[in-house]
PDB file of N, CA and C in Angstrom:
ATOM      1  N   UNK A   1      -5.797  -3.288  11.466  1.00  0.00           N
ATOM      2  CA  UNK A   1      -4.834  -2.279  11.867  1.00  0.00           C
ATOM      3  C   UNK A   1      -3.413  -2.797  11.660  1.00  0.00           C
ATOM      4  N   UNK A   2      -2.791  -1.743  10.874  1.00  0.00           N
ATOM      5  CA  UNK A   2      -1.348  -1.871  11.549  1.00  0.00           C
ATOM      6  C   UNK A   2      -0.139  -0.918  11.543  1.00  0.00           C
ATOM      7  N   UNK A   3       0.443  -1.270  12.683  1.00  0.00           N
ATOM      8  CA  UNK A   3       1.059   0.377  13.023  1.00  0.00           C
ATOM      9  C   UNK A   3       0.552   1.216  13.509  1.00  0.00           C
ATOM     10  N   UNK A   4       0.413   2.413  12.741  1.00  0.00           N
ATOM     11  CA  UNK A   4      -0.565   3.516  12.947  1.00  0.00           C
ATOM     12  C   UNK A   4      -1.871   3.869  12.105  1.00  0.00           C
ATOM     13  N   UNK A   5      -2.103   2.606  11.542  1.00  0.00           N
ATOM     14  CA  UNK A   5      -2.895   2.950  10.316  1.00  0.00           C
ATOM     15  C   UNK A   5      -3.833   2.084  10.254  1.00  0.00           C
ATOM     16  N   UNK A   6      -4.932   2.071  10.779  1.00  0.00           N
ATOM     17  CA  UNK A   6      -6.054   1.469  10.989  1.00  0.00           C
ATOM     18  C   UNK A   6      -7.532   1.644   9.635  1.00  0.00           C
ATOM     19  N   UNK A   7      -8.392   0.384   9.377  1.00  0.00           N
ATOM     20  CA  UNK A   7      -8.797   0.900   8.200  1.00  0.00           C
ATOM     21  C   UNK A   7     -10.188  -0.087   8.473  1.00  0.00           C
ATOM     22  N   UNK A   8     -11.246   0.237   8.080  1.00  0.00           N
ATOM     23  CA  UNK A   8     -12.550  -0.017   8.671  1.00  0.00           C
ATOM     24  C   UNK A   8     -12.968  -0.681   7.122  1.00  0.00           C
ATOM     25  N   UNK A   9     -12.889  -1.867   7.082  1.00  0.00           N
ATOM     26  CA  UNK A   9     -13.231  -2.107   5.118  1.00  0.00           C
ATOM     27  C   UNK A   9     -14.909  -2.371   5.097  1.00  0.00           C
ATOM     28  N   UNK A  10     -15.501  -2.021   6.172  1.00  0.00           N
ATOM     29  CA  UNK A  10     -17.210  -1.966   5.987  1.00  0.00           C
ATOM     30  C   UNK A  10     -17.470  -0.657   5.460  1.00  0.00           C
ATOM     31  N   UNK A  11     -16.624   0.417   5.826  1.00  0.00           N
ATOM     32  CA  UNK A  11     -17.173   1.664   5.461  1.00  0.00           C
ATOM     33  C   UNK A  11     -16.354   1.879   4.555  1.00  0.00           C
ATOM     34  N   UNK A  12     -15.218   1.951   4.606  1.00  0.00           N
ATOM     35  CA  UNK A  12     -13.777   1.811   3.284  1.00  0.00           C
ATOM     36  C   UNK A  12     -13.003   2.626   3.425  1.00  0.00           C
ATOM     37  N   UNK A  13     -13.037   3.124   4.754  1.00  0.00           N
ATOM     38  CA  UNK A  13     -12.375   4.327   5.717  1.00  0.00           C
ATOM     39  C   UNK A  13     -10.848   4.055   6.286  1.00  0.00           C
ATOM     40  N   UNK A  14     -10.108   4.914   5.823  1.00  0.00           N
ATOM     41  CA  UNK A  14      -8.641   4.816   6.766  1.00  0.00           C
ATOM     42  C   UNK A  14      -8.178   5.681   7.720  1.00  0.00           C
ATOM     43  N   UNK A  15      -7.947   5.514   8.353  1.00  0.00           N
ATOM     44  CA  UNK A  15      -7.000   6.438   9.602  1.00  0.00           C
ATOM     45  C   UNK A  15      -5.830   6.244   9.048  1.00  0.00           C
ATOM     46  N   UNK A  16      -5.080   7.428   9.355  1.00  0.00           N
ATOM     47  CA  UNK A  16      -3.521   7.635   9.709  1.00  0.00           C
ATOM     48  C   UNK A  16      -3.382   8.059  11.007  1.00  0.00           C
ATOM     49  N   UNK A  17      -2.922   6.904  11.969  1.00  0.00           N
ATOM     50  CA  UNK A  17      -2.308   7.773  13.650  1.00  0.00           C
ATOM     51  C   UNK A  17      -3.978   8.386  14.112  1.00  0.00           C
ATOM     52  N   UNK A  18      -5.424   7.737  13.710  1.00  0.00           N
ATOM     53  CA  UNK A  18      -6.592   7.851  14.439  1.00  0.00           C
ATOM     54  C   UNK A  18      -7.166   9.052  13.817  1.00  0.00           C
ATOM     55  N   UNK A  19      -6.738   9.533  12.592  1.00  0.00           N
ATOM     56  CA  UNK A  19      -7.565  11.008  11.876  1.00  0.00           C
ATOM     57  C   UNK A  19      -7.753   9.805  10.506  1.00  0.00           C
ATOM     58  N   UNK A  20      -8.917  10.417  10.225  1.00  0.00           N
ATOM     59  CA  UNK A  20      -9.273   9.936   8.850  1.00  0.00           C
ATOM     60  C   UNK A  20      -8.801  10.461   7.877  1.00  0.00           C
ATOM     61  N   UNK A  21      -8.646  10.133   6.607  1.00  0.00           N
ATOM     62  CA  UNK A  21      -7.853  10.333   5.427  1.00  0.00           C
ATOM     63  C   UNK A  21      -8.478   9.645   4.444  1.00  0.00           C
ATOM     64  N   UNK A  22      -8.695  10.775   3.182  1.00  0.00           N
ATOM     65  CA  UNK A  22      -9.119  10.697   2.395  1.00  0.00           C
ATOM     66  C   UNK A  22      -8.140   9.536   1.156  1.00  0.00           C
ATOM     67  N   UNK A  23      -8.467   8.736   0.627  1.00  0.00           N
ATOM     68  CA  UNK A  23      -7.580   7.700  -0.583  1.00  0.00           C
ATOM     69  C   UNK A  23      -8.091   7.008  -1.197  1.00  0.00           C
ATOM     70  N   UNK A  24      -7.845   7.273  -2.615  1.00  0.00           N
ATOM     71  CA  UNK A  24      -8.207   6.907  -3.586  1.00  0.00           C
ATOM     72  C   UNK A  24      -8.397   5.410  -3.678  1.00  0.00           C
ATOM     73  N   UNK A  25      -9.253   5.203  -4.662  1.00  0.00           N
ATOM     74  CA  UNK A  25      -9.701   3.616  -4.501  1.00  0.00           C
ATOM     75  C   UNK A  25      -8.750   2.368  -5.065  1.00  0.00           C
ATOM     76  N   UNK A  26      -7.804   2.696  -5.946  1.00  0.00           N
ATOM     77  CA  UNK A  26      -6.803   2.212  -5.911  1.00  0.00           C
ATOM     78  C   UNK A  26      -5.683   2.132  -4.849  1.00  0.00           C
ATOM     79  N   UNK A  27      -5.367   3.657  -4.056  1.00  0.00           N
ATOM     80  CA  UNK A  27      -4.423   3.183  -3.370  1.00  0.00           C
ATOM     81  C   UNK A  27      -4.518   2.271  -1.967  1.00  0.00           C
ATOM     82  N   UNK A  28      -6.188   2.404  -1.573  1.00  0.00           N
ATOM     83  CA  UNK A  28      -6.882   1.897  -0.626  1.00  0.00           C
ATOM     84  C   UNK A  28      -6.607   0.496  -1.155  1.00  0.00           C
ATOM     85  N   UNK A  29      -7.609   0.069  -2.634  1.00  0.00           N
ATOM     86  CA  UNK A  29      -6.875  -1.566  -2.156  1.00  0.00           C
ATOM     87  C   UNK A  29      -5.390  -1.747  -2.316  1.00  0.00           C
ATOM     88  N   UNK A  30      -4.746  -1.743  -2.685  1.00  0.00           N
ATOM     89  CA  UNK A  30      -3.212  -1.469  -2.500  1.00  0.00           C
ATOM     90  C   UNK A  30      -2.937  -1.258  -1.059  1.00  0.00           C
ATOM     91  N   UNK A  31      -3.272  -0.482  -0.058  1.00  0.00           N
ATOM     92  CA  UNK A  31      -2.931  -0.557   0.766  1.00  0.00           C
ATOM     93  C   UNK A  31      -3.643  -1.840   2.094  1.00  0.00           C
ATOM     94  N   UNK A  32      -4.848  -1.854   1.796  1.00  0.00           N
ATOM     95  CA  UNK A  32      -5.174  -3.247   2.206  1.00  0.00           C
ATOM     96  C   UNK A  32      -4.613  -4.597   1.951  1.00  0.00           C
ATOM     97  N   UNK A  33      -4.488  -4.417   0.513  1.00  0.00           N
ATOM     98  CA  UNK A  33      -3.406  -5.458   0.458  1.00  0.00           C
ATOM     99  C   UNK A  33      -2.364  -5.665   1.354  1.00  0.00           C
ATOM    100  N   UNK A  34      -2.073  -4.792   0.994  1.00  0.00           N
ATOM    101  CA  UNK A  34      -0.371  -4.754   1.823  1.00  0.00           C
ATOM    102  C   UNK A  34      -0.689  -4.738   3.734  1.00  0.00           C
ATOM    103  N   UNK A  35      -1.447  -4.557   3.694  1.00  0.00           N
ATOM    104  CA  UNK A  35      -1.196  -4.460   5.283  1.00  0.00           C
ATOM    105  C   UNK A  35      -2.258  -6.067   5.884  1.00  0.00           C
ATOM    106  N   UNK A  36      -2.389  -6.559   4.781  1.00  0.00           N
ATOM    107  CA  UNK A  36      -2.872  -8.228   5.036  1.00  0.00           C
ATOM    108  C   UNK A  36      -1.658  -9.090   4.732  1.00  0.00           C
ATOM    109  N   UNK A  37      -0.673  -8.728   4.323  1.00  0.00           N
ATOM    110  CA  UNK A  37       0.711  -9.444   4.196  1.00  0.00           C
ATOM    111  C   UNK A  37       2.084  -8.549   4.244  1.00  0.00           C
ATOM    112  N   UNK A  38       1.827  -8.541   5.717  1.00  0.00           N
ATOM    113  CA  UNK A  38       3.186  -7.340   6.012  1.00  0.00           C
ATOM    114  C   UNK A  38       4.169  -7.970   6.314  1.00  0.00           C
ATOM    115  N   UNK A  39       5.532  -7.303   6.276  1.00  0.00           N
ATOM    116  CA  UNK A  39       6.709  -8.068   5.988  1.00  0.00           C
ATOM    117  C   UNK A  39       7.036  -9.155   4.916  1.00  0.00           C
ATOM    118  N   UNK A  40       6.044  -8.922   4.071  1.00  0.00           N
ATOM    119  CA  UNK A  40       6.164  -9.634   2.879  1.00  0.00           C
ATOM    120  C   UNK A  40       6.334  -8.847   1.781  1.00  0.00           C
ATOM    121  N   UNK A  41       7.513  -9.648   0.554  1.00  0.00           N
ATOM    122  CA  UNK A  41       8.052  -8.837  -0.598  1.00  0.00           C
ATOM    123  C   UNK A  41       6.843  -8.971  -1.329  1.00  0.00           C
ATOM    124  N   UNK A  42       6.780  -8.245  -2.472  1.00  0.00           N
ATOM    125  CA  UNK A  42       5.969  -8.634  -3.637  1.00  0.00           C
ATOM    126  C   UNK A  42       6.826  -7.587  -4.933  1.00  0.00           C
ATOM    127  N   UNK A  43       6.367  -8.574  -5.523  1.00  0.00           N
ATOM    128  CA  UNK A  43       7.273  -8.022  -7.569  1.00  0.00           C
ATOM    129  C   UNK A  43       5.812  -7.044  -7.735  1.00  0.00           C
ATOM    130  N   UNK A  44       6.235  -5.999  -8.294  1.00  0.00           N
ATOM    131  CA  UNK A  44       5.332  -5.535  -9.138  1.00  0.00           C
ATOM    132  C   UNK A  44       4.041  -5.895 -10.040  1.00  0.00           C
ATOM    133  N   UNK A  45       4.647  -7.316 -10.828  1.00  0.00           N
ATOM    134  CA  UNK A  45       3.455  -8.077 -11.301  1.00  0.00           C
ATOM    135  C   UNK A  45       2.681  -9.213 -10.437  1.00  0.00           C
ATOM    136  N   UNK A  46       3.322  -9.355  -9.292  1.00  0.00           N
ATOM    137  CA  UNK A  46       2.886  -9.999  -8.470  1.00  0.00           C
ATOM    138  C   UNK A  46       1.125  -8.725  -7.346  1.00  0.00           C
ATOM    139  N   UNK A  47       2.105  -7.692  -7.601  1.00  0.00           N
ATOM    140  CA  UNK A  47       0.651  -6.572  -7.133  1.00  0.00           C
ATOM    141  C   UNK A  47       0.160  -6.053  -8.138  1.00  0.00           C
ATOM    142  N   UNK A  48       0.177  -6.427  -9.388  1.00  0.00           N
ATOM    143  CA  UNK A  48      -0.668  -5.975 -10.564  1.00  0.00           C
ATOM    144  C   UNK A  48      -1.598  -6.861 -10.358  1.00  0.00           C
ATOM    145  N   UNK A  49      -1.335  -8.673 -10.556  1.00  0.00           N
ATOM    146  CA  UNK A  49      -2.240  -9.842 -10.264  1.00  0.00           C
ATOM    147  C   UNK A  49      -3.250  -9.529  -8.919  1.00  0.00           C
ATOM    148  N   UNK A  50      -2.599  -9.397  -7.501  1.00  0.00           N
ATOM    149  CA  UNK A  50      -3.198  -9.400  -6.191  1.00  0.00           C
ATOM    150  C   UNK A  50      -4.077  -8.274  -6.444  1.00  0.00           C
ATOM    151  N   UNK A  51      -3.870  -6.628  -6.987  1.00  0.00           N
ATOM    152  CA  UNK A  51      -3.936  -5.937  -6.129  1.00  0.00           C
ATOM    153  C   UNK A  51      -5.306  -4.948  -8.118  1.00  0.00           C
ATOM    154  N   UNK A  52      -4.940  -5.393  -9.222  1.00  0.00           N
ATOM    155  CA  UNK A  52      -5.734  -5.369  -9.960  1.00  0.00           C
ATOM    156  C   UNK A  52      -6.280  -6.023 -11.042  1.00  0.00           C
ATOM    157  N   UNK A  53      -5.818  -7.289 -10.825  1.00  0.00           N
ATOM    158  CA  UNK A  53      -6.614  -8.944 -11.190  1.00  0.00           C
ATOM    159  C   UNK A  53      -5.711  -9.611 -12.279  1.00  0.00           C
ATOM    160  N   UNK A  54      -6.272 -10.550 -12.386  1.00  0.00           N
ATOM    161  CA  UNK A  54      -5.326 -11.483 -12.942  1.00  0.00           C
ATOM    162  C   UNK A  54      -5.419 -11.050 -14.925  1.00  0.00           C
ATOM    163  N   UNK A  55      -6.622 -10.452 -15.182  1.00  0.00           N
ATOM    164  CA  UNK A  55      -6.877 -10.249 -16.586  1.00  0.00           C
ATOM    165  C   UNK A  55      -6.725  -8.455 -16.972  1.00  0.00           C
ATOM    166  N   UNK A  56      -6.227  -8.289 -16.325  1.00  0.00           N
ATOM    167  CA  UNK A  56      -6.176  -6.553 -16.574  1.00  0.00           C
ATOM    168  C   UNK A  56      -4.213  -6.942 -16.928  1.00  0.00           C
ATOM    169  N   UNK A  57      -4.479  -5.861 -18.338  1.00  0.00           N
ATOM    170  CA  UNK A  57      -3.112  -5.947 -18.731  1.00  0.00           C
ATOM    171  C   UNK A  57      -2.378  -4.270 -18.749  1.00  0.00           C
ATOM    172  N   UNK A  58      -1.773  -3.775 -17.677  1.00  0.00           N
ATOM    173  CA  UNK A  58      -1.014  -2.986 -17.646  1.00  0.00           C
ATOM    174  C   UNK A  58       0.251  -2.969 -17.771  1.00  0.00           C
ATOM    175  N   UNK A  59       0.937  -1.991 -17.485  1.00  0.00           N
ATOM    176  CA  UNK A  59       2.894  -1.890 -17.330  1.00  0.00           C
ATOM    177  C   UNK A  59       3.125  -2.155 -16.181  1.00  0.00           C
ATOM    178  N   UNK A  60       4.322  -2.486 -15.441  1.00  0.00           N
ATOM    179  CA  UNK A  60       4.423  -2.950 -14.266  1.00  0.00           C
ATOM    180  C   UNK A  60       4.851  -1.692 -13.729  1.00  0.00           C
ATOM    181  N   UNK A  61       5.016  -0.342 -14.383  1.00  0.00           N
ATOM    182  CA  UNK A  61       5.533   0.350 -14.135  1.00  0.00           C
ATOM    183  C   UNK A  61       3.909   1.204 -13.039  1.00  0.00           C
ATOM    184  N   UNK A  62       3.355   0.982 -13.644  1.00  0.00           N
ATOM    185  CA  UNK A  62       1.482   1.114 -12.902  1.00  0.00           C
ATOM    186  C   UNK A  62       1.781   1.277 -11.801  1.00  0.00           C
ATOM    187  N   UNK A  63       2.587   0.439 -11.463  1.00  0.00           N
ATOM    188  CA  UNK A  63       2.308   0.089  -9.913  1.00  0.00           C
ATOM    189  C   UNK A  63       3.410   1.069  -9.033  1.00  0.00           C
ATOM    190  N   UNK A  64       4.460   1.502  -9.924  1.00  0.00           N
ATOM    191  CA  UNK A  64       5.146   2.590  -9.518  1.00  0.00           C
ATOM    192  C   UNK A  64       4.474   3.996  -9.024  1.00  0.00           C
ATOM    193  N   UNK A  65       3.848   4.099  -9.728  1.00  0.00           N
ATOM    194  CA  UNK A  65       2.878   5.258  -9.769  1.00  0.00           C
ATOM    195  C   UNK A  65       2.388   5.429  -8.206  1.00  0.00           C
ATOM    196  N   UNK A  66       1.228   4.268  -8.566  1.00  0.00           N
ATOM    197  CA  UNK A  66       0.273   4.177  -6.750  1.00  0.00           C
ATOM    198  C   UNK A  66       0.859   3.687  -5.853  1.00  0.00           C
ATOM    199  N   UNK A  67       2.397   3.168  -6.041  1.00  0.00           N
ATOM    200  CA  UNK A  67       3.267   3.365  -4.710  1.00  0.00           C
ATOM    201  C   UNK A  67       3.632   4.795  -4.388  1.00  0.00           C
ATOM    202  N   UNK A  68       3.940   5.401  -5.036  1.00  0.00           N
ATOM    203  CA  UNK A  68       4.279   7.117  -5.183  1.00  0.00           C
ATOM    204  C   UNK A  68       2.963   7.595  -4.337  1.00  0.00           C
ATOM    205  N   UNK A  69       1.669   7.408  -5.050  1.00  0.00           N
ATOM    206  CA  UNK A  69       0.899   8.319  -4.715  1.00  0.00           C
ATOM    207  C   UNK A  69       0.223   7.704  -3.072  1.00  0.00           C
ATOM    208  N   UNK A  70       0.455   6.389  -2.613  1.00  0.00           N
ATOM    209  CA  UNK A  70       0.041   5.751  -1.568  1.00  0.00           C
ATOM    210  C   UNK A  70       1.090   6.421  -0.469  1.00  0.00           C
ATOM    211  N   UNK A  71       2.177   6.637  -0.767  1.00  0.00           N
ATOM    212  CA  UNK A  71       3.459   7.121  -0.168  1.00  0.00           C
ATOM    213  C   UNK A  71       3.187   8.626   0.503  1.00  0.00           C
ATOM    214  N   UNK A  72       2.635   9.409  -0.845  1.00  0.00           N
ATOM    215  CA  UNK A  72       2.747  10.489  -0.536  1.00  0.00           C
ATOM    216  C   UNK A  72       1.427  10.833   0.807  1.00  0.00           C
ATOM    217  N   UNK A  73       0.288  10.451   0.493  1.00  0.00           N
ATOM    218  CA  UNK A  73      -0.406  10.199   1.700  1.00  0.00           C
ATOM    219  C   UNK A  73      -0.075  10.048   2.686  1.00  0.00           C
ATOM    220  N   UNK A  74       0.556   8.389   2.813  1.00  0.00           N
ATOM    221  CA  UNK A  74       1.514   8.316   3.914  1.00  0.00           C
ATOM    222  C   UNK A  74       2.246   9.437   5.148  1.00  0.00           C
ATOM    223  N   UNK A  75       2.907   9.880   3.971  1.00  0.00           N
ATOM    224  CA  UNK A  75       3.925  10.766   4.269  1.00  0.00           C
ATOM    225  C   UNK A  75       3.117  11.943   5.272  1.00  0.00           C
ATOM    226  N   UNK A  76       2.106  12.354   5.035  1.00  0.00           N
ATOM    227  CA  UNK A  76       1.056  13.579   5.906  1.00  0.00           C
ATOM    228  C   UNK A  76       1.150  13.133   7.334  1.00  0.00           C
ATOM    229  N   UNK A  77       1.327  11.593   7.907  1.00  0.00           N
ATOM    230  CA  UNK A  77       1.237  11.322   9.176  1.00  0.00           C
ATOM    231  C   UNK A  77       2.426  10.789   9.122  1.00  0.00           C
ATOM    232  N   UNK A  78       3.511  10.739   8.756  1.00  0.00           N
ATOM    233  CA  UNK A  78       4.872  10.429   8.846  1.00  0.00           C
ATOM    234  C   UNK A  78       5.007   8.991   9.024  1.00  0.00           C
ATOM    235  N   UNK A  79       4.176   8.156   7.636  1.00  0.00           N
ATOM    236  CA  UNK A  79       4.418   6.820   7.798  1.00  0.00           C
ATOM    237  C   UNK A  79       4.649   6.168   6.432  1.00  0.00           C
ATOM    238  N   UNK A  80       5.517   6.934   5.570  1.00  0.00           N
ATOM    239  CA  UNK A  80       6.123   6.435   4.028  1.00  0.00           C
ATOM    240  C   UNK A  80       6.825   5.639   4.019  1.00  0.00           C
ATOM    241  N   UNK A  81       7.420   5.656   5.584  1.00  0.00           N
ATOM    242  CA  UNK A  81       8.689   4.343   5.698  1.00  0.00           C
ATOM    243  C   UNK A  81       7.772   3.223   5.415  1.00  0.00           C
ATOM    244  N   UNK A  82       6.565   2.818   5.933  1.00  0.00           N
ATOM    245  CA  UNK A  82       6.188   1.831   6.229  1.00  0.00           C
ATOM    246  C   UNK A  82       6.126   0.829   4.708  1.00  0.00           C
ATOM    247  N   UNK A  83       5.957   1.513   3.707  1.00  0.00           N
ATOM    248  CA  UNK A  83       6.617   1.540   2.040  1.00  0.00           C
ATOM    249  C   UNK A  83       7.674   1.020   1.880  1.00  0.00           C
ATOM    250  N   UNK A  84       8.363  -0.106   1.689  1.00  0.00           N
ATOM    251  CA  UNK A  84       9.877   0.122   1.518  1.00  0.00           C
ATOM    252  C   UNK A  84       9.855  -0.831   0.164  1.00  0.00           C
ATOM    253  N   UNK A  85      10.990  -0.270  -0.280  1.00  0.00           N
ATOM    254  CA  UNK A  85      11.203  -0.793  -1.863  1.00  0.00           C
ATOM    255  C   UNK A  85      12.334  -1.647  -1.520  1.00  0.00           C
ATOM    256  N   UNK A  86      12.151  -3.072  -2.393  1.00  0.00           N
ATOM    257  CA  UNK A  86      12.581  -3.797  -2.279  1.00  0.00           C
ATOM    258  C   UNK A  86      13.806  -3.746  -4.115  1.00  0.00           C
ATOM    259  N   UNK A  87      14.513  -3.624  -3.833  1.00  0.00           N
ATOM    260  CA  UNK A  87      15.805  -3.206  -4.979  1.00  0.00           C
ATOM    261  C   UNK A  87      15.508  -4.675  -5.895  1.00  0.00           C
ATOM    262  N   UNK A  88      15.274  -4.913  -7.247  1.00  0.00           N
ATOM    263  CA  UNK A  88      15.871  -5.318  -8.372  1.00  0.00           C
ATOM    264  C   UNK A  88      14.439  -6.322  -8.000  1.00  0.00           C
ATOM    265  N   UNK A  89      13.273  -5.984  -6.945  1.00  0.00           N
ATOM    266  CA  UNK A  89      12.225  -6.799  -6.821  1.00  0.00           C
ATOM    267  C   UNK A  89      10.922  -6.767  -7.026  1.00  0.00           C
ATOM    268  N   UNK A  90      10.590  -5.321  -6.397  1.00  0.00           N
ATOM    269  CA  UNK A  90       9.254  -4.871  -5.727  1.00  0.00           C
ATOM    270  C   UNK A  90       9.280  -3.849  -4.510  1.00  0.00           C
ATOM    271  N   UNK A  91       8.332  -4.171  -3.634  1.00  0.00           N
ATOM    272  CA  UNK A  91       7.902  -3.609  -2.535  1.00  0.00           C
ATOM    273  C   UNK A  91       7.541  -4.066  -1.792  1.00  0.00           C
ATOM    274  N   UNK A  92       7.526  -4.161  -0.124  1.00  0.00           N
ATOM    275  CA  UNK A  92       7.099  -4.342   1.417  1.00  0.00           C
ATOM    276  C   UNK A  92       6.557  -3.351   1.601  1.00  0.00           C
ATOM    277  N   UNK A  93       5.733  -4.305   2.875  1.00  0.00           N
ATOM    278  CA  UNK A  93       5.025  -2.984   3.978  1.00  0.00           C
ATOM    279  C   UNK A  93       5.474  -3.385   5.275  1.00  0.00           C
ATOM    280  N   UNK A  94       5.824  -2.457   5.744  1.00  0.00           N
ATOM    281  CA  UNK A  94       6.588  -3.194   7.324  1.00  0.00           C
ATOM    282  C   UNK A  94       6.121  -2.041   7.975  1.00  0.00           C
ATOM    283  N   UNK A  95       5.792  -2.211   9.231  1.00  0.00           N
ATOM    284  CA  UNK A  95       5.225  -1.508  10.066  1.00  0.00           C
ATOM    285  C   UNK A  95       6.354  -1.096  11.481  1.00  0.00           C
ATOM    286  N   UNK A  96       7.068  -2.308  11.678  1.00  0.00           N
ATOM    287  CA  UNK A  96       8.179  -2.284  12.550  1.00  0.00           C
ATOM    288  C   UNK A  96       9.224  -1.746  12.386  1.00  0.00           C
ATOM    289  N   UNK A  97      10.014  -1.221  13.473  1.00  0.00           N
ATOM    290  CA  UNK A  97      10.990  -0.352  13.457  1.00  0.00           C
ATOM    291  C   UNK A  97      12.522  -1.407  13.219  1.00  0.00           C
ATOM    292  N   UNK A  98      12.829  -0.705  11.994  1.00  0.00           N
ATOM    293  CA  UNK A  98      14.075  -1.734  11.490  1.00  0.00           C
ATOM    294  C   UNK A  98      15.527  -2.229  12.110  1.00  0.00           C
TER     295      UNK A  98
END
């Protein structure tokens, strides 16, 4: 858990704020990721490596995308902040109020 967003990785189930929510299997690990190292930056190719392996060769721009679409989810229980873009770097997940 964190925040409001609790996630059961036996079944592969997430809550937003204790309702379940449907997410795609990318943005799920993406968001597991991120909520196993919160308050931590990461570069784009740094969550291409973590988040879809070290031998998969995409754009870093990829990862723009399933921040967008992890966001917009988010956003249904009013927790996109928890997303924050890190300028000229990447992206955080922070759960705490800034």
């Amino acid at each position: 858990s964190a925040g409001a967003i609790s996630m059961d990785t036996l079944s592969r189930q997430v809550f937003l704020a204790d309702r379940p929510t449907h997410i795609g299997p990318t943005e799920y690990r993406l968001l597991e990721f991120f909520m196993t190292h919160e308050n931590r930056a990461f570069s784009r190719t740094q969550l291409l490596d973590h988040v879809w392996g070290m031998n998969v060769f995409l754009e870093e721009r990829t990862v723009d995308v399933h921040i967008r679409r992890l966001r917009k989810i988010l956003e249904k229980a009013k927790l996109a902040h928890y997303i924050q873009t890190v300028r000229s770097h990447g992206y955080r997940f922070v759960t705490a109020a800034s």
